[in-house]
PDB file of N, CA and C in Angstrom:
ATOM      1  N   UNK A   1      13.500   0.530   2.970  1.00  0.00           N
ATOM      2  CA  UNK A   1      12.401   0.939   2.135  1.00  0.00           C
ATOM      3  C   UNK A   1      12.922   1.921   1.091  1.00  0.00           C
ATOM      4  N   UNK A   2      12.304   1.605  -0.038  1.00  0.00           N
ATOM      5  CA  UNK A   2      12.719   2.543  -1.604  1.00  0.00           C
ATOM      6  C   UNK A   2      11.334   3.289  -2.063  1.00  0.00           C
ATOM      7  N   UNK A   3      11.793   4.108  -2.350  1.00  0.00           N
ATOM      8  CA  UNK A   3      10.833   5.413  -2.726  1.00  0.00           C
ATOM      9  C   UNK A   3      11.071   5.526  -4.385  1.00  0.00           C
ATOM     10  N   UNK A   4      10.276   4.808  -4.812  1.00  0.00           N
ATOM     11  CA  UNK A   4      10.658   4.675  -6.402  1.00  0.00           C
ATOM     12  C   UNK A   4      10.599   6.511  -7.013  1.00  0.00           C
ATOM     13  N   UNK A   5      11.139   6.875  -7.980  1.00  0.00           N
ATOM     14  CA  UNK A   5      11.562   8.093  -8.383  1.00  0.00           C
ATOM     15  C   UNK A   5      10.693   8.699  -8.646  1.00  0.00           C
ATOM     16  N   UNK A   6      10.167   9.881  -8.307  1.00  0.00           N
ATOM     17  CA  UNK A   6       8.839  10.683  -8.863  1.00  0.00           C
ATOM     18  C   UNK A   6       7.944  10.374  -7.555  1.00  0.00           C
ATOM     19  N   UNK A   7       7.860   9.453  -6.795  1.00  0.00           N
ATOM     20  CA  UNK A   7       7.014   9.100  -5.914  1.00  0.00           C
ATOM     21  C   UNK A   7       6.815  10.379  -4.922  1.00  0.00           C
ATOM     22  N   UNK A   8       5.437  10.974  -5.092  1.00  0.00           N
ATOM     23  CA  UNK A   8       4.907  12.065  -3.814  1.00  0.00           C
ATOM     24  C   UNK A   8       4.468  11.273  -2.705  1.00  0.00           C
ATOM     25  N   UNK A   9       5.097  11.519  -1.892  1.00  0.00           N
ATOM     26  CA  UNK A   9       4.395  11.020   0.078  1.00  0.00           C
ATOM     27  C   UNK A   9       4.225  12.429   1.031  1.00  0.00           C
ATOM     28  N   UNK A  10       4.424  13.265   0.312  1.00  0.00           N
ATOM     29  CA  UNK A  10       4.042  14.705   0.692  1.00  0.00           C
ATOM     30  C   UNK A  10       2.407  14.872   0.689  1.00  0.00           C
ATOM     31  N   UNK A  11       1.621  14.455   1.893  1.00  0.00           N
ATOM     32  CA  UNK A  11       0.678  15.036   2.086  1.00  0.00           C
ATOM     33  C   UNK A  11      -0.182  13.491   2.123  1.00  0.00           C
ATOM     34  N   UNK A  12       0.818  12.642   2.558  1.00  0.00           N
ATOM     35  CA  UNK A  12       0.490  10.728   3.005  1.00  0.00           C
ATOM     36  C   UNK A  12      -0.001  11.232   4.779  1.00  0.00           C
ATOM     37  N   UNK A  13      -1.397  10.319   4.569  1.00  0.00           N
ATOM     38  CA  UNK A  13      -2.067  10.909   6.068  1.00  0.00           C
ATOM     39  C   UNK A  13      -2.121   9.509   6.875  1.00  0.00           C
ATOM     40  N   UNK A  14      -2.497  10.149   7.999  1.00  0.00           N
ATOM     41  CA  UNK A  14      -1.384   9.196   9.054  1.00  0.00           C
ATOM     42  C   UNK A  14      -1.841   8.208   8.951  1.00  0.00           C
ATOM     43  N   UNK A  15      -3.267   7.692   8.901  1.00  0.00           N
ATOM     44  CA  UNK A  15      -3.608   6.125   8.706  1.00  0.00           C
ATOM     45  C   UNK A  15      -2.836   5.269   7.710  1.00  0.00           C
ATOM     46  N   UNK A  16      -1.772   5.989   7.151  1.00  0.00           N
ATOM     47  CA  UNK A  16      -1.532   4.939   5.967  1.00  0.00           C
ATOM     48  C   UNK A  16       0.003   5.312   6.466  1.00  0.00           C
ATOM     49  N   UNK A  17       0.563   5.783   7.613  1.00  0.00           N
ATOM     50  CA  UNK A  17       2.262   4.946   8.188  1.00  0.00           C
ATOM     51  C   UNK A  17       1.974   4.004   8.776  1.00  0.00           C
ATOM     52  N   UNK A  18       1.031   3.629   9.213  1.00  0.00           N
ATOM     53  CA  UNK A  18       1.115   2.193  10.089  1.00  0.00           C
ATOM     54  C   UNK A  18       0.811   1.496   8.877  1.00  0.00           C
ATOM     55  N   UNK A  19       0.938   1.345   7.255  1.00  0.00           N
ATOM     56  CA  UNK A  19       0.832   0.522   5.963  1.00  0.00           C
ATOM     57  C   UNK A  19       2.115   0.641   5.825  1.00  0.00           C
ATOM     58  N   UNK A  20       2.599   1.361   5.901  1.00  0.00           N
ATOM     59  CA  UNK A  20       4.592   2.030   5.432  1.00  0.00           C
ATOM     60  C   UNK A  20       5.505   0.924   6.356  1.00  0.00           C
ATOM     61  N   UNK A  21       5.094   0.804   7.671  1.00  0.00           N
ATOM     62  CA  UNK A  21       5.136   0.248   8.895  1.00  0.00           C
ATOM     63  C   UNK A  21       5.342  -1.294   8.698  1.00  0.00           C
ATOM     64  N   UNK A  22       3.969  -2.065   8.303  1.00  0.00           N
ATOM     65  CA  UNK A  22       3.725  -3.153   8.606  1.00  0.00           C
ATOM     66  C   UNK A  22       4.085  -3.833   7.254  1.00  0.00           C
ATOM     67  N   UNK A  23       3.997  -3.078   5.747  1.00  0.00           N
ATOM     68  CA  UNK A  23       4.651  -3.035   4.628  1.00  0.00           C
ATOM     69  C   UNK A  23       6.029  -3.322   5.107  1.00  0.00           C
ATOM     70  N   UNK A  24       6.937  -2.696   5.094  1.00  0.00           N
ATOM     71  CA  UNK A  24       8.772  -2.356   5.444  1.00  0.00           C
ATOM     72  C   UNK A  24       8.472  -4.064   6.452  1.00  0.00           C
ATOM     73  N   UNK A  25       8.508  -4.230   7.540  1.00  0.00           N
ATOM     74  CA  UNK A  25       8.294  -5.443   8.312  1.00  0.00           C
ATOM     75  C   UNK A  25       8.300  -6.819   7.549  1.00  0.00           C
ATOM     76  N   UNK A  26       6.942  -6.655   6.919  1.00  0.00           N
ATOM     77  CA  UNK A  26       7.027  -8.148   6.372  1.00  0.00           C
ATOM     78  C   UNK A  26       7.850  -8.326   4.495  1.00  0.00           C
ATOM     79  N   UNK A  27       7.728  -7.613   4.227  1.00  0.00           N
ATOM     80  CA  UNK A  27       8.893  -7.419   2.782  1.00  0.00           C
ATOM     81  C   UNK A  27      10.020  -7.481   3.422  1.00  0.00           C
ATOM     82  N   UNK A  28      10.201  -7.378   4.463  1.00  0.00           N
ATOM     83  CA  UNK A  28      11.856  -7.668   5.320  1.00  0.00           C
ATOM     84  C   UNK A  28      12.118  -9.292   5.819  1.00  0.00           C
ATOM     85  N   UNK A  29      10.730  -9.646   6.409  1.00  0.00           N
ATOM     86  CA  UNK A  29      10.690 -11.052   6.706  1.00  0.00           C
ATOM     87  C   UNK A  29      10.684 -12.012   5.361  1.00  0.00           C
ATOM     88  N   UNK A  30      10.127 -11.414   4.495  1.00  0.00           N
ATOM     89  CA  UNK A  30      10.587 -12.057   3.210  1.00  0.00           C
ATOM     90  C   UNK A  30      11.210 -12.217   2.193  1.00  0.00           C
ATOM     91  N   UNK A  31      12.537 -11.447   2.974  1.00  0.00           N
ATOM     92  CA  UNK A  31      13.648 -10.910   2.391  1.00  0.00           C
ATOM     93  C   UNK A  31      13.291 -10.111   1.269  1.00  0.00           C
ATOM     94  N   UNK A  32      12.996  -9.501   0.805  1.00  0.00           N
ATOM     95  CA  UNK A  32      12.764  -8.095  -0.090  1.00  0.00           C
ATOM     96  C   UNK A  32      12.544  -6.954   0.597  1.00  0.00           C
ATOM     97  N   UNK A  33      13.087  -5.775  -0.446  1.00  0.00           N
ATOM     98  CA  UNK A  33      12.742  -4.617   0.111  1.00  0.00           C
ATOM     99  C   UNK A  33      11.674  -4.189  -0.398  1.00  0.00           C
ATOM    100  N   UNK A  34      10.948  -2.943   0.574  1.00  0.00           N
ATOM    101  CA  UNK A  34       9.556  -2.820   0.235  1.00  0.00           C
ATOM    102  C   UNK A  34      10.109  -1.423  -0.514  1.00  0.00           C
ATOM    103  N   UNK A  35       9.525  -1.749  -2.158  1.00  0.00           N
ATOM    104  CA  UNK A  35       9.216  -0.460  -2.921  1.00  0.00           C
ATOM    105  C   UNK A  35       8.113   0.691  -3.290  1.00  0.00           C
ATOM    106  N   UNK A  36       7.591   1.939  -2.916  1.00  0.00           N
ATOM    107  CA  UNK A  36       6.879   2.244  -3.161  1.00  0.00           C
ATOM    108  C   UNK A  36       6.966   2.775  -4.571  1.00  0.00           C
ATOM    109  N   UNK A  37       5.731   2.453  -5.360  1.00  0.00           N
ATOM    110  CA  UNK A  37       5.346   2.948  -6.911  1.00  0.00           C
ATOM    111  C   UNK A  37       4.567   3.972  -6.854  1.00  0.00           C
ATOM    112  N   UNK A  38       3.636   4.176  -5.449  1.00  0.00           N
ATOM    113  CA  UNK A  38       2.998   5.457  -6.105  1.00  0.00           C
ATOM    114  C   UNK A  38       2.200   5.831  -4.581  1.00  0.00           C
ATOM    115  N   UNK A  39       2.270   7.296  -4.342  1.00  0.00           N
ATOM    116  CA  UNK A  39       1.517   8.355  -3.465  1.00  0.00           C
ATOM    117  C   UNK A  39       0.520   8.689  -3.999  1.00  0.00           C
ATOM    118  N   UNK A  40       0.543  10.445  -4.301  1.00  0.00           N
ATOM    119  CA  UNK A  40      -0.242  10.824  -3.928  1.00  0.00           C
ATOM    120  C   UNK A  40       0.113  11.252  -4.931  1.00  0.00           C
ATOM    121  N   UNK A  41       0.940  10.625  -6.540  1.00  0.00           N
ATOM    122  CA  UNK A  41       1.395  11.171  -7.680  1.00  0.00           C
ATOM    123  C   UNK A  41       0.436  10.305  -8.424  1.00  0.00           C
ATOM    124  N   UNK A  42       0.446  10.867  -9.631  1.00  0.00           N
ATOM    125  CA  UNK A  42       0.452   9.572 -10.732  1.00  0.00           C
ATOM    126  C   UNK A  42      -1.224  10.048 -11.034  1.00  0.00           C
ATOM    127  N   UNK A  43      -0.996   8.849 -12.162  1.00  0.00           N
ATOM    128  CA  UNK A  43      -3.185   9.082 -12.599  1.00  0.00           C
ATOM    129  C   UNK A  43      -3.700   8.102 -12.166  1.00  0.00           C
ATOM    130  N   UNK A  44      -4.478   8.274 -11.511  1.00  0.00           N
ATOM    131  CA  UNK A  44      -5.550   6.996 -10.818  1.00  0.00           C
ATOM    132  C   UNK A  44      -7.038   6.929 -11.368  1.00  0.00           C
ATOM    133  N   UNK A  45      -7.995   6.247 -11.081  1.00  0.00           N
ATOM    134  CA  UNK A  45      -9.357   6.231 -11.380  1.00  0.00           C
ATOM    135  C   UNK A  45     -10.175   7.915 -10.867  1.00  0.00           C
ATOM    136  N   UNK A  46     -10.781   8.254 -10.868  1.00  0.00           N
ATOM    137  CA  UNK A  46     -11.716   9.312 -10.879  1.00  0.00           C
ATOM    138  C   UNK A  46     -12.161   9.179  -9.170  1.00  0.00           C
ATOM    139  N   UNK A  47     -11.798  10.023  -8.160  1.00  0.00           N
ATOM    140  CA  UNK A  47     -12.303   9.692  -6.812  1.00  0.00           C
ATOM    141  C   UNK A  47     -11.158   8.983  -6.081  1.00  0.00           C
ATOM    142  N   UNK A  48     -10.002   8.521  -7.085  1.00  0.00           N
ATOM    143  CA  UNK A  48      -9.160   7.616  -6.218  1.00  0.00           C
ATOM    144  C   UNK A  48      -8.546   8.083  -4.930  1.00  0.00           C
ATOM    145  N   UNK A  49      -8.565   7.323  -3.965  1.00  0.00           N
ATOM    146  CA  UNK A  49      -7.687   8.042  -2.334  1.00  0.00           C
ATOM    147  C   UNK A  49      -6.682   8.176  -2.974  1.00  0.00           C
ATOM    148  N   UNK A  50      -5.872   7.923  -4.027  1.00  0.00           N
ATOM    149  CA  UNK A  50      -4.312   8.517  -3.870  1.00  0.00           C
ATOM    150  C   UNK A  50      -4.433   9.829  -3.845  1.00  0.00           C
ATOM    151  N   UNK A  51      -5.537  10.445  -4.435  1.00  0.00           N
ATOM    152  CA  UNK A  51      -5.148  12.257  -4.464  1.00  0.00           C
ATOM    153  C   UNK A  51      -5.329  12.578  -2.882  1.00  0.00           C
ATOM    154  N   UNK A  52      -6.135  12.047  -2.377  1.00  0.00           N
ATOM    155  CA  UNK A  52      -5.828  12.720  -0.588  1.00  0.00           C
ATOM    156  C   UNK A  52      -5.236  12.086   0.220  1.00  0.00           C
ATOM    157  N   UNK A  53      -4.494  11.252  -0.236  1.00  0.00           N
ATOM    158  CA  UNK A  53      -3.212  10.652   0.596  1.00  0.00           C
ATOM    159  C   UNK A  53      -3.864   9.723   1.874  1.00  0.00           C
ATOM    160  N   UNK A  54      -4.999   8.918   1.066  1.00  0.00           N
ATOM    161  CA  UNK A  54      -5.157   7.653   1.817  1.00  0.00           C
ATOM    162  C   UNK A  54      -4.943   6.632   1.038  1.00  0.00           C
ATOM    163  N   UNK A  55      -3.983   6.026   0.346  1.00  0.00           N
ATOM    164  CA  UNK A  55      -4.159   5.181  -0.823  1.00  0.00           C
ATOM    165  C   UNK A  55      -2.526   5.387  -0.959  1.00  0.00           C
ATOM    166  N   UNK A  56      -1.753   3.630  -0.975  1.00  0.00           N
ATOM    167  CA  UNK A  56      -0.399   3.545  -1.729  1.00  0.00           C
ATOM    168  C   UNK A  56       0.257   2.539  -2.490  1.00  0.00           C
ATOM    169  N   UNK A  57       0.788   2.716  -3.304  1.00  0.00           N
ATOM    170  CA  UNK A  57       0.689   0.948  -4.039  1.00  0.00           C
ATOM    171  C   UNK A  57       2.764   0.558  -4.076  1.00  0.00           C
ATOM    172  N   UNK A  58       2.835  -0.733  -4.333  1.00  0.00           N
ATOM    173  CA  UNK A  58       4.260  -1.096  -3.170  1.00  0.00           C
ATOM    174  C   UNK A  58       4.319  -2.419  -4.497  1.00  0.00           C
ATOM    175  N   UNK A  59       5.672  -2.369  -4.574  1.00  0.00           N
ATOM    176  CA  UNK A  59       6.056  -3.348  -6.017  1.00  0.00           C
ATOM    177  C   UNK A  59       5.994  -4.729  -5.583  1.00  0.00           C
ATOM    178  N   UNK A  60       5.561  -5.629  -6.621  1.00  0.00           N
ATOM    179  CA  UNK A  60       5.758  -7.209  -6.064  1.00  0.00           C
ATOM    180  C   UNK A  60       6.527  -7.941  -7.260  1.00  0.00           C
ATOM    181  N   UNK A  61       7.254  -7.422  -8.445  1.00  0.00           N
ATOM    182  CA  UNK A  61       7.780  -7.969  -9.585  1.00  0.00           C
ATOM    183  C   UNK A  61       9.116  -8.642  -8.704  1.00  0.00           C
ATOM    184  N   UNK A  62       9.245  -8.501  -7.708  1.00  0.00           N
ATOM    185  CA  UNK A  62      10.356  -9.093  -7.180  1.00  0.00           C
ATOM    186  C   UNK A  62      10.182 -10.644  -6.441  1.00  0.00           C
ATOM    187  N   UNK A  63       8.781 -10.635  -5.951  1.00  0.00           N
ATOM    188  CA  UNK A  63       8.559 -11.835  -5.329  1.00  0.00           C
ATOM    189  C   UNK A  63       8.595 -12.754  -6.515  1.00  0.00           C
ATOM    190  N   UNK A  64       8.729 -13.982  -6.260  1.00  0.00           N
ATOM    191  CA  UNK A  64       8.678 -15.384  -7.193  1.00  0.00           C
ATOM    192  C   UNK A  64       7.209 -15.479  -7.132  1.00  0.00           C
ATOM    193  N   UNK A  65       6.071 -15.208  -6.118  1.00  0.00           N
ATOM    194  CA  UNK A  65       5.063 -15.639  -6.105  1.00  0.00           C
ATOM    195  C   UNK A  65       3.720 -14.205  -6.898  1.00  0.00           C
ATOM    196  N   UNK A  66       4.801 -13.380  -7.377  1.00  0.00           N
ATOM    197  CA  UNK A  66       4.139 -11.691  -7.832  1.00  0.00           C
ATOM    198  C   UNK A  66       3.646 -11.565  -6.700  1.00  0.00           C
ATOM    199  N   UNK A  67       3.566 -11.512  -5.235  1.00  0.00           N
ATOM    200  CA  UNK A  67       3.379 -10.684  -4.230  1.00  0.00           C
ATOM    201  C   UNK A  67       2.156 -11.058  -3.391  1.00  0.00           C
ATOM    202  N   UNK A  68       1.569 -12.624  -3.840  1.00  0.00           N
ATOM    203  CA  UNK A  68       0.474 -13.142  -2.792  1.00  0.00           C
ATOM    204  C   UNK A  68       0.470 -13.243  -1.799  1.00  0.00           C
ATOM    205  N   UNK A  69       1.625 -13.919  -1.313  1.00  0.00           N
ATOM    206  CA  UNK A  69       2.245 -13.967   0.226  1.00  0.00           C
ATOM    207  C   UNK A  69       2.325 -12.888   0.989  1.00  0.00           C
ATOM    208  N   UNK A  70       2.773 -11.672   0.135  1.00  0.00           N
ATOM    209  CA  UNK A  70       3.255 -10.542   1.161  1.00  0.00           C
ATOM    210  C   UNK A  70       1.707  -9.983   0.737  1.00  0.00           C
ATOM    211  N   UNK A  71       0.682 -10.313   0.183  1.00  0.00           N
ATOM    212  CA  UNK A  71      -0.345  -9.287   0.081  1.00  0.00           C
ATOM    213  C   UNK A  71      -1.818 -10.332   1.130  1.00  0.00           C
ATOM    214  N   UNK A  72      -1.430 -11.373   1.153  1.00  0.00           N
ATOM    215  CA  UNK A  72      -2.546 -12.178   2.484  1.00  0.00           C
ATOM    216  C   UNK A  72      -1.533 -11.652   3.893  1.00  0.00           C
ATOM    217  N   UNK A  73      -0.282 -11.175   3.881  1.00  0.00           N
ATOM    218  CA  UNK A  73       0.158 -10.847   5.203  1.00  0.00           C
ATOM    219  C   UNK A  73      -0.171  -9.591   5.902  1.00  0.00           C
ATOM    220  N   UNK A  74       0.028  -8.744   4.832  1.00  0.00           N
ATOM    221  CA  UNK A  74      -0.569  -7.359   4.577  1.00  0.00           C
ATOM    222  C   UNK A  74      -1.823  -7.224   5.409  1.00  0.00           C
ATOM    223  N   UNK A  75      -2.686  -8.049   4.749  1.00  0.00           N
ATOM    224  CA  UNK A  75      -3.911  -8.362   4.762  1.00  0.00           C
ATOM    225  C   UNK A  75      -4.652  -8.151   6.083  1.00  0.00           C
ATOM    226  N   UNK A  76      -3.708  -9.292   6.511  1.00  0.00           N
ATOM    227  CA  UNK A  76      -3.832  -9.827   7.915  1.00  0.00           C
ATOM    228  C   UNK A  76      -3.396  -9.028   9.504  1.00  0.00           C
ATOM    229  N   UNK A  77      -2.124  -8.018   9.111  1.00  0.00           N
ATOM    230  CA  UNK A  77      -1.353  -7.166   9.599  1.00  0.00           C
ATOM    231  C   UNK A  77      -2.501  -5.840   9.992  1.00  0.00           C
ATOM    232  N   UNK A  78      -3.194  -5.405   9.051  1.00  0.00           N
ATOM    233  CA  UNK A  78      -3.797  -4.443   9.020  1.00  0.00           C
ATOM    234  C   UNK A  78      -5.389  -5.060   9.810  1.00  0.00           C
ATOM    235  N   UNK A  79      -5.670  -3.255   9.660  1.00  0.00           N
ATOM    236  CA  UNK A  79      -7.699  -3.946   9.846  1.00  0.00           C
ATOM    237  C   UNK A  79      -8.843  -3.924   9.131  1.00  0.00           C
ATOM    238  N   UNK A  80      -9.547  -4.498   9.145  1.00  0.00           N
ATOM    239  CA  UNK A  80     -10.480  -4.307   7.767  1.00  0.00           C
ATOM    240  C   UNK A  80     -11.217  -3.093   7.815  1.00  0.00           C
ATOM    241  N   UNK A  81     -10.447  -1.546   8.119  1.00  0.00           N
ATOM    242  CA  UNK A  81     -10.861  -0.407   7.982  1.00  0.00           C
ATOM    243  C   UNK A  81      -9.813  -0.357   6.318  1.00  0.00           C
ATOM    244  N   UNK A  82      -8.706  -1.239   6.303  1.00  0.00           N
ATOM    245  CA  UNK A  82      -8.074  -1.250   5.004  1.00  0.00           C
ATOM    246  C   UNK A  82      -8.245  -1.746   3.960  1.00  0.00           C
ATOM    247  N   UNK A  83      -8.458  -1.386   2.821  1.00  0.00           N
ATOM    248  CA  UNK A  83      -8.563  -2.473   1.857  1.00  0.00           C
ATOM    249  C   UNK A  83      -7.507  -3.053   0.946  1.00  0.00           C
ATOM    250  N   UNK A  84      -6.914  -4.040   1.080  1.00  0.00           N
ATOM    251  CA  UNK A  84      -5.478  -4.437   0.427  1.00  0.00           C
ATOM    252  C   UNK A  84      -6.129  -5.230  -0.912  1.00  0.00           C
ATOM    253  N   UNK A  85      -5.601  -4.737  -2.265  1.00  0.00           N
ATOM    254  CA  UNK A  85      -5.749  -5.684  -3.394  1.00  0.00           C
ATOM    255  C   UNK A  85      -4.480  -5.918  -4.393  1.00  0.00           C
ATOM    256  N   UNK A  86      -4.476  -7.283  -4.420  1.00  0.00           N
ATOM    257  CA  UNK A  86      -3.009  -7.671  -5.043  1.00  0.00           C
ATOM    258  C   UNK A  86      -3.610  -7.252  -6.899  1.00  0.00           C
ATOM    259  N   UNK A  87      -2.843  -6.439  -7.534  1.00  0.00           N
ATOM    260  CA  UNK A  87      -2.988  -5.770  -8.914  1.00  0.00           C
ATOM    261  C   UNK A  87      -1.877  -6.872  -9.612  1.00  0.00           C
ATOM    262  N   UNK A  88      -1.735  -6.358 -10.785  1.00  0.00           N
ATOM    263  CA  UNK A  88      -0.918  -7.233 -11.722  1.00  0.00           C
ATOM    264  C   UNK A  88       0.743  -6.588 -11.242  1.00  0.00           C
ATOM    265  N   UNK A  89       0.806  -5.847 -11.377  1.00  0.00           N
ATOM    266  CA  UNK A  89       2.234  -5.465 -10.780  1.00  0.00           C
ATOM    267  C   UNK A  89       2.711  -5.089  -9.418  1.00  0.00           C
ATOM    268  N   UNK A  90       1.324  -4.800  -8.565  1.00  0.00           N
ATOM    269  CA  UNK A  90       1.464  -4.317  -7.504  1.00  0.00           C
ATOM    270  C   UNK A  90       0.652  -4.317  -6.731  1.00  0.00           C
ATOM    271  N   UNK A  91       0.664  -3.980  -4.850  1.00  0.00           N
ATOM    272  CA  UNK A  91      -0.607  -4.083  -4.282  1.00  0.00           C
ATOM    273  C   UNK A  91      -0.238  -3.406  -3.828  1.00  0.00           C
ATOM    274  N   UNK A  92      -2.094  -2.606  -3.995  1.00  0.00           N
ATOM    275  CA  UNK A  92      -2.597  -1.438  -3.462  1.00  0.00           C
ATOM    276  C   UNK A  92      -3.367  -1.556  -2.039  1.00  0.00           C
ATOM    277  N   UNK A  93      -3.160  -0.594  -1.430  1.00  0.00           N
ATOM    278  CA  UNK A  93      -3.364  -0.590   0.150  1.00  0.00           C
ATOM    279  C   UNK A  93      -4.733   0.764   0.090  1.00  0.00           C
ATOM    280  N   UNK A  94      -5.499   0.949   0.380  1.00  0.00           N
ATOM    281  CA  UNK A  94      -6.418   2.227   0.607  1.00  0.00           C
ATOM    282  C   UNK A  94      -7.008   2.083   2.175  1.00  0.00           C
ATOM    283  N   UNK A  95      -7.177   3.495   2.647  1.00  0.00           N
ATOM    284  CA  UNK A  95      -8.027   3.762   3.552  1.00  0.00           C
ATOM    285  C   UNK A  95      -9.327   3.423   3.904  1.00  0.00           C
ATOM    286  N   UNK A  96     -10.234   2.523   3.954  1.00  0.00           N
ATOM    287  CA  UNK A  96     -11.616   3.253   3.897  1.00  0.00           C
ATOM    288  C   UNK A  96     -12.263   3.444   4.913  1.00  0.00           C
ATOM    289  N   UNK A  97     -13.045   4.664   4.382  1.00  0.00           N
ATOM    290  CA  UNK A  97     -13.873   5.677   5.573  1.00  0.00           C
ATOM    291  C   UNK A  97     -14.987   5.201   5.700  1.00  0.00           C
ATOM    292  N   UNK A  98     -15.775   4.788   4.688  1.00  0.00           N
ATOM    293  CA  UNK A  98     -17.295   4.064   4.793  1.00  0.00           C
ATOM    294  C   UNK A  98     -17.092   2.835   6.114  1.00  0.00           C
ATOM    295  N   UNK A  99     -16.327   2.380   6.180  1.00  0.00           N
ATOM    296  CA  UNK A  99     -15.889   0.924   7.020  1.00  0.00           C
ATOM    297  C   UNK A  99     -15.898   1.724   8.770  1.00  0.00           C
ATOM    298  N   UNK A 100     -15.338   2.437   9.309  1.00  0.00           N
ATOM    299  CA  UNK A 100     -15.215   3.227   9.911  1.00  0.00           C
ATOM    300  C   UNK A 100     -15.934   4.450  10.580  1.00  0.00           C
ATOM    301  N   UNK A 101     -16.241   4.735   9.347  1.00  0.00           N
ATOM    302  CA  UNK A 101     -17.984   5.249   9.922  1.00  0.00           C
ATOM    303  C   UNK A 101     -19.275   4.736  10.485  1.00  0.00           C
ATOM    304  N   UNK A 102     -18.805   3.294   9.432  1.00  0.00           N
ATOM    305  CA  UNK A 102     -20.091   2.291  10.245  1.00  0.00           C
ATOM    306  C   UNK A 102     -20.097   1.809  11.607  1.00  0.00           C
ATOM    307  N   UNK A 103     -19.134   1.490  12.288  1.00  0.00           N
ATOM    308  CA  UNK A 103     -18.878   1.575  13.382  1.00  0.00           C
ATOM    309  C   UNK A 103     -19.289   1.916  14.868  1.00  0.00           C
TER     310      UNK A 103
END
């Protein structure tokens, strides 16, 4: 696993190592390494989990397929307390609490 440059994981809360986890795993089964693009750095939307370190986004310019495969595995790996969405360069992984609360 690569920690793209500038990348903050200082203050990444624990629901989102078992994403680091199951991320690293299947980017391995599909021969790539898993890159992270962004923590708990960077500018996001207004409210975004990256500022409280439930939210991480992981490069797919490497797959031939831009990252569908590894983002329905993702998908599938996790629980739908997660929300995985394949972006134009990358897929983003978030926490959610509403899902979890309902419960």
């Amino acid at each position: 696993m690569k920690i793209k440059p500038g990348v903050t994981l200082v203050g990444l809360q624990l629901p989102m190592r078992k994403v680091l986890l199951e991320a690293n795993r299947i980017w391995s089964e599909l021969g790539q390494e898993l890159v992270i693009t962004s923590g708990l750095d960077g500018t996001h939307s207004p409210g975004s989990m990256h500022y409280y370190g439930y939210a991480l986004d992981m490069r797919t310019r490497d797959f031939a397929d831009n990252g569908r495969e590894a983002c329905s595995r993702l998908r599938s790996a996790l629980s739908p307390a997660y929300f995985v969405q394949l972006e134009s360069n990358h897929i983003h992984v978030s926490y959610q609490f509403e899902y979890t609360e309902r419960r």
